[in-house]
PDB file of N, CA and C in Angstrom:
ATOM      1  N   UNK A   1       0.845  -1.181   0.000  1.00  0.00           N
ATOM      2  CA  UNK A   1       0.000   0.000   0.000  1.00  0.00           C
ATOM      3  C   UNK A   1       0.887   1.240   0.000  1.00  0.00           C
ATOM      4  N   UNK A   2       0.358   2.241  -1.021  1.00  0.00           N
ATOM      5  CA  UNK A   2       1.331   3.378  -1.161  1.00  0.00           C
ATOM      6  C   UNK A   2       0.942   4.171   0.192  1.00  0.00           C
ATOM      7  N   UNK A   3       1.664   5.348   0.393  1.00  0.00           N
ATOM      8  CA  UNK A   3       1.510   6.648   1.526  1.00  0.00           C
ATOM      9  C   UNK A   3       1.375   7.478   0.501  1.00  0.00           C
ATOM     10  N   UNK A   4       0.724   8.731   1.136  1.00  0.00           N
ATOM     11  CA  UNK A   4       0.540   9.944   0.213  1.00  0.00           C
ATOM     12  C   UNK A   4       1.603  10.325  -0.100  1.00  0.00           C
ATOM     13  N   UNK A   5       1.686  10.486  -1.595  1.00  0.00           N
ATOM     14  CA  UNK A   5       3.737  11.310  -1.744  1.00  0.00           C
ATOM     15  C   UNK A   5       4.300  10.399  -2.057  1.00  0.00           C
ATOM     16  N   UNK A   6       4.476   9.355  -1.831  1.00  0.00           N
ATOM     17  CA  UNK A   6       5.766   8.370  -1.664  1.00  0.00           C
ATOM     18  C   UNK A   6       5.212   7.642  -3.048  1.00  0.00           C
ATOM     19  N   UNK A   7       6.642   7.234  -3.979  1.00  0.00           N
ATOM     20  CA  UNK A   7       6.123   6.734  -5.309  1.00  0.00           C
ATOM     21  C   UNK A   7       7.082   5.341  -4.854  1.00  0.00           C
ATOM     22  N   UNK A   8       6.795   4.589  -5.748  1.00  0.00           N
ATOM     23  CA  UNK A   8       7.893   3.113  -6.078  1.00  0.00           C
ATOM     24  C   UNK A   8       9.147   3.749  -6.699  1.00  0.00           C
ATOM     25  N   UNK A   9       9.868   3.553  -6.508  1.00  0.00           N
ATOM     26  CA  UNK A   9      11.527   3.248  -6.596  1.00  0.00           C
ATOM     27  C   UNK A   9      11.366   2.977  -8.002  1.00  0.00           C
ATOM     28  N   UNK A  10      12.251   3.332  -9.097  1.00  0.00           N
ATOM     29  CA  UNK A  10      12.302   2.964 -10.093  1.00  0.00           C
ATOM     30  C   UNK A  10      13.775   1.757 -10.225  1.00  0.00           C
ATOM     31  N   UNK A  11      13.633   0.391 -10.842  1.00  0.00           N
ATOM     32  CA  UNK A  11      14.806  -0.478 -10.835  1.00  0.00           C
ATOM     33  C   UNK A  11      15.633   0.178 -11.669  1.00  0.00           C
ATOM     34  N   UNK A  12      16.920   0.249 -11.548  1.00  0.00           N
ATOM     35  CA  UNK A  12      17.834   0.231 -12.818  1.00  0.00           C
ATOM     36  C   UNK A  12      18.427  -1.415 -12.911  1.00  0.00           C
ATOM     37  N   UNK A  13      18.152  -2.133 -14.547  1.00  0.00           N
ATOM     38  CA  UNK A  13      17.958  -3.115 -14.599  1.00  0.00           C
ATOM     39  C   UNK A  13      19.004  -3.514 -16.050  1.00  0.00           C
ATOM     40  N   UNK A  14      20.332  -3.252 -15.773  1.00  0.00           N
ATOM     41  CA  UNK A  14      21.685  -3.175 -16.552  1.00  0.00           C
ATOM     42  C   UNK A  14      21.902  -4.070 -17.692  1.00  0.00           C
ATOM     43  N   UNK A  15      21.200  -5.588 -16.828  1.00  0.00           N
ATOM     44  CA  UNK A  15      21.887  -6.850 -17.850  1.00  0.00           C
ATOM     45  C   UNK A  15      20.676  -6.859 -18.575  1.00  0.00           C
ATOM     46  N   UNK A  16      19.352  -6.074 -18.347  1.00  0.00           N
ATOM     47  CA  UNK A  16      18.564  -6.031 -19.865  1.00  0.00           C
ATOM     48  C   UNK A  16      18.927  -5.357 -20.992  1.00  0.00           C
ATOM     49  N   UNK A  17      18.878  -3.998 -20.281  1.00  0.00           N
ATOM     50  CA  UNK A  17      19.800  -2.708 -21.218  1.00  0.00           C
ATOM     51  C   UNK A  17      21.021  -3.388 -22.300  1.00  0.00           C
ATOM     52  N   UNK A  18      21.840  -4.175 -21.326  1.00  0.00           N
ATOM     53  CA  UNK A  18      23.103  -4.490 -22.630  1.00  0.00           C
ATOM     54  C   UNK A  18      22.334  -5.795 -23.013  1.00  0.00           C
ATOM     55  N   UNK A  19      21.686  -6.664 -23.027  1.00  0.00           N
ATOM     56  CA  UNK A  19      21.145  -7.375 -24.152  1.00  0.00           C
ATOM     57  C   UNK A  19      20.574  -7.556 -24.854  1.00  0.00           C
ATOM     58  N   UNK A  20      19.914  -6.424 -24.794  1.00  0.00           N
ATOM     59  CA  UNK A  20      18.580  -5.377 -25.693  1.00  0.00           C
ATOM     60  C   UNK A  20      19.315  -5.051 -27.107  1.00  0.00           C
ATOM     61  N   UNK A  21      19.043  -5.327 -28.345  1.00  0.00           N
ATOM     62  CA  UNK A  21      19.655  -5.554 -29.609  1.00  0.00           C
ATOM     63  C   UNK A  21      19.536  -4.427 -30.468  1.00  0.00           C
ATOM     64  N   UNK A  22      17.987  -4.009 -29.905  1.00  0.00           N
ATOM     65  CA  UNK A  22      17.792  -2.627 -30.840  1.00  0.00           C
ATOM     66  C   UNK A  22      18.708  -1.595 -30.513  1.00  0.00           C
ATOM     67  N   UNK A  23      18.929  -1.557 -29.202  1.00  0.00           N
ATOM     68  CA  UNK A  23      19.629  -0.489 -28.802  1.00  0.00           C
ATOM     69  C   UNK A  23      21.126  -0.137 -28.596  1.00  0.00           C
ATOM     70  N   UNK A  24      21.735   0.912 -30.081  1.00  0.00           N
ATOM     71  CA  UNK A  24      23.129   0.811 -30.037  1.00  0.00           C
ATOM     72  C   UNK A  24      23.827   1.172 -28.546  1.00  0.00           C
ATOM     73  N   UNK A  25      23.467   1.888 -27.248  1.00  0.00           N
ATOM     74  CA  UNK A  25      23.990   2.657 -26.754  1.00  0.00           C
ATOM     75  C   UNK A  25      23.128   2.456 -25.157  1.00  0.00           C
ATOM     76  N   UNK A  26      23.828   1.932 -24.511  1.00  0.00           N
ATOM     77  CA  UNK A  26      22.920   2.650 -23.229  1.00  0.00           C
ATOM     78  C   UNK A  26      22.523   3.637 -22.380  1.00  0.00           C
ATOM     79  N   UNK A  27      20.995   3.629 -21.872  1.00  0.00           N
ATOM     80  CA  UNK A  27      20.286   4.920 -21.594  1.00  0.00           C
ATOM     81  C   UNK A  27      20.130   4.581 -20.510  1.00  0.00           C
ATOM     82  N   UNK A  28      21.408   5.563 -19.579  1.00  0.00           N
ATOM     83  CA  UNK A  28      20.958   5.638 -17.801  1.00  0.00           C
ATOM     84  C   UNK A  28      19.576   6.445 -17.463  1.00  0.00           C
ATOM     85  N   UNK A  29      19.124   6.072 -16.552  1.00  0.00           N
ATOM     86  CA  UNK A  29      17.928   6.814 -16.005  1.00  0.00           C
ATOM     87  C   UNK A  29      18.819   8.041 -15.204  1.00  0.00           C
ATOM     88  N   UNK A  30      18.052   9.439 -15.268  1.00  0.00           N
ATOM     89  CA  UNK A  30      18.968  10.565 -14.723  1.00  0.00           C
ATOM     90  C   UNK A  30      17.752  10.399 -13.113  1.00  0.00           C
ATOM     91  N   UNK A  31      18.607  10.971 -12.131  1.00  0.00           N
ATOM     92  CA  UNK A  31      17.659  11.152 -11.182  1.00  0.00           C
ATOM     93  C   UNK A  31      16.961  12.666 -11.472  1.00  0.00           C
ATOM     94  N   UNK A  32      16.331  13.343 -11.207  1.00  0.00           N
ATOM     95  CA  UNK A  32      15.931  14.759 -11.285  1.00  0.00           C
ATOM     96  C   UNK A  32      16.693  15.585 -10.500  1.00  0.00           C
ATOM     97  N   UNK A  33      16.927  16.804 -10.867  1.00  0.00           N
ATOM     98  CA  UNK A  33      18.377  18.050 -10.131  1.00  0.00           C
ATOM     99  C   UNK A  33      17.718  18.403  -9.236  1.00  0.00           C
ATOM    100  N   UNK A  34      17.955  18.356  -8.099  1.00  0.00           N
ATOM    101  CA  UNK A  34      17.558  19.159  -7.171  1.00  0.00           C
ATOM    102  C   UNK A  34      17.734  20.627  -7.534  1.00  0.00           C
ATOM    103  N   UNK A  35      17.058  21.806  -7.195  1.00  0.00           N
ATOM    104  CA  UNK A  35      16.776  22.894  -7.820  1.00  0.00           C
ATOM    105  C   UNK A  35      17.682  23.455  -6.236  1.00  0.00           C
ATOM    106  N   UNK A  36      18.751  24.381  -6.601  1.00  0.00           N
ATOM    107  CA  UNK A  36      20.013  25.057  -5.755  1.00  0.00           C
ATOM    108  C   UNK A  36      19.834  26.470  -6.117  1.00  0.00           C
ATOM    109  N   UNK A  37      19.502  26.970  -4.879  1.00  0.00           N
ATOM    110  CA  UNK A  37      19.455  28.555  -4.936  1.00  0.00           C
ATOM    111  C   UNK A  37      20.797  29.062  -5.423  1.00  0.00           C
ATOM    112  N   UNK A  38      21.095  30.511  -5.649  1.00  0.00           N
ATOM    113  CA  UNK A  38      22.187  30.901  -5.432  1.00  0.00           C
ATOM    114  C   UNK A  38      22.964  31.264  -4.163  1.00  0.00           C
ATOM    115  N   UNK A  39      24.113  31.641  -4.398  1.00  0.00           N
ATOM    116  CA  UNK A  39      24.568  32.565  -2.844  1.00  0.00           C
ATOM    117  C   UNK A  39      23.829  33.759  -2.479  1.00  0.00           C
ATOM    118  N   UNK A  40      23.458  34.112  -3.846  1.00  0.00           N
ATOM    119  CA  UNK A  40      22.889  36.055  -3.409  1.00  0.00           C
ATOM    120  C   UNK A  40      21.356  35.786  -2.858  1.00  0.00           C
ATOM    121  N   UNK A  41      20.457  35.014  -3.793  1.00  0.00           N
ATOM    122  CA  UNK A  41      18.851  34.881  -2.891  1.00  0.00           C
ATOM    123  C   UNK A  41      19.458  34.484  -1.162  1.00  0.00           C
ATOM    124  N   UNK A  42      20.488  33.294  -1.186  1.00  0.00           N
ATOM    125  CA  UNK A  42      20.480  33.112   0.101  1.00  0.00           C
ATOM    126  C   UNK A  42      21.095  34.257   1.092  1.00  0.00           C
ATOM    127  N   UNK A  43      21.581  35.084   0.926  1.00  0.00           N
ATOM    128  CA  UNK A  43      22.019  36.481   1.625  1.00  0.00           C
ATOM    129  C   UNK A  43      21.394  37.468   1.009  1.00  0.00           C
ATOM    130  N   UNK A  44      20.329  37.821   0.622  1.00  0.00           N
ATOM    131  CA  UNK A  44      19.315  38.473   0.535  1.00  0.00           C
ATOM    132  C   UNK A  44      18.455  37.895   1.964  1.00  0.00           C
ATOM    133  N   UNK A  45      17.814  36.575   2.032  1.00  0.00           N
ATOM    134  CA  UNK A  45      16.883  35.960   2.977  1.00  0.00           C
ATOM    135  C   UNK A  45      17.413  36.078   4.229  1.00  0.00           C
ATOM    136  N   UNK A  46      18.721  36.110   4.492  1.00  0.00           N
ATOM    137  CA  UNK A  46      19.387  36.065   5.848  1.00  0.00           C
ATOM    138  C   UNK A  46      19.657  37.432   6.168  1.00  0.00           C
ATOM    139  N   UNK A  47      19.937  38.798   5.456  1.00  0.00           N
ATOM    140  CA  UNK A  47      19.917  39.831   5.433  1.00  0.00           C
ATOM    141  C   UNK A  47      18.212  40.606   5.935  1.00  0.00           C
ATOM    142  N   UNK A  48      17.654  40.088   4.997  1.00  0.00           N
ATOM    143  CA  UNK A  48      15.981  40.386   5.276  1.00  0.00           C
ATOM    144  C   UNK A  48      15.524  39.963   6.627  1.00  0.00           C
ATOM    145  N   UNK A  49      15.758  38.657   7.214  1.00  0.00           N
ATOM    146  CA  UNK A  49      15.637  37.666   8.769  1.00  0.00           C
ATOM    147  C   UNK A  49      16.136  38.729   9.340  1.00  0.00           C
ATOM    148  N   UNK A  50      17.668  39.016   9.041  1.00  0.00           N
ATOM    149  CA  UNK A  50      18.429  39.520  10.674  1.00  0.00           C
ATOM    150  C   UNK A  50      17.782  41.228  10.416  1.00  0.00           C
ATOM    151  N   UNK A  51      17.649  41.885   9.677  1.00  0.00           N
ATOM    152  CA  UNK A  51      16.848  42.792   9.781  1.00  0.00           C
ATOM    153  C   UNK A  51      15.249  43.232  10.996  1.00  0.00           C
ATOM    154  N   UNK A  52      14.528  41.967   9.763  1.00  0.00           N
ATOM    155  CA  UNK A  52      13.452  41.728  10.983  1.00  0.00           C
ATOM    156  C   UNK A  52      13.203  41.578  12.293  1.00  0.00           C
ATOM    157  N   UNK A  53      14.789  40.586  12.685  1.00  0.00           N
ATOM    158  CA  UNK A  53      15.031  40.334  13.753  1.00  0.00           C
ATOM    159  C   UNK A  53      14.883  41.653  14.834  1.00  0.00           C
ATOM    160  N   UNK A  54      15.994  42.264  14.152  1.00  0.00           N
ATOM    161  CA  UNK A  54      16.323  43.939  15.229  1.00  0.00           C
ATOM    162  C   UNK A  54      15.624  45.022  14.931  1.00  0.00           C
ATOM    163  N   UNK A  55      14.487  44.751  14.250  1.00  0.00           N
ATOM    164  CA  UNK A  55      13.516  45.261  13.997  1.00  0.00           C
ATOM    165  C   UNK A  55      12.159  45.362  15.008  1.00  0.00           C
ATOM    166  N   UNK A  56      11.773  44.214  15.087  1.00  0.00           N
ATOM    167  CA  UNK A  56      11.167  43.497  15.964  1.00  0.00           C
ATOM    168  C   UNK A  56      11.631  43.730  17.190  1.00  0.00           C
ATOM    169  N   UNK A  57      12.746  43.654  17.383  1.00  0.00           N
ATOM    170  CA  UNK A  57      13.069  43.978  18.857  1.00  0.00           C
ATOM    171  C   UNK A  57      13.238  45.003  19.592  1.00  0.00           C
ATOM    172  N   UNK A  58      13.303  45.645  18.541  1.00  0.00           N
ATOM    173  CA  UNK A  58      13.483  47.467  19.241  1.00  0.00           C
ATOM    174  C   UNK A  58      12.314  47.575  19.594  1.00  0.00           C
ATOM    175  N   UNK A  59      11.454  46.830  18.648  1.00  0.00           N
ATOM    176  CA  UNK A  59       9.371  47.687  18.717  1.00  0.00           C
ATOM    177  C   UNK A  59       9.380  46.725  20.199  1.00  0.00           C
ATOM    178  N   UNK A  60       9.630  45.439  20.803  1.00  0.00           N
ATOM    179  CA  UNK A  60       9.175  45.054  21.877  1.00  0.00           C
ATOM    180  C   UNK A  60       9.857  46.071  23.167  1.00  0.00           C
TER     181      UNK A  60
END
């Protein structure tokens, strides 16, 4: 039984791939890129936080 979210595992399944006739060349499965901010959004967000921070604290 699946969970919400959670998919099956895909096999990578090698000794078909190389005995597969049609196919001159083998085709790895890519995983998907995790999507990587830059340095600057991330010191923009930490700049904006510590702002808020002493912001916030003066008003308390």
């Amino acid at each position: 039984m699946r969970f919400w979210g959670l998919r099956k595992h895909k096999e990578f399944d090698l000794e078909s791939r190389l005995h597969a006739k049609d196919k001159k060349r083998i085709q790895f499965e890519r995983l998907p890129r995790r999507k990587v901010r830059s340095l600057w959004w991330t010191l923009i967000v930490f700049l904006i936080v510590l702002y808020l921070y002493f912001y916030l604290k003066k008003m308390i």
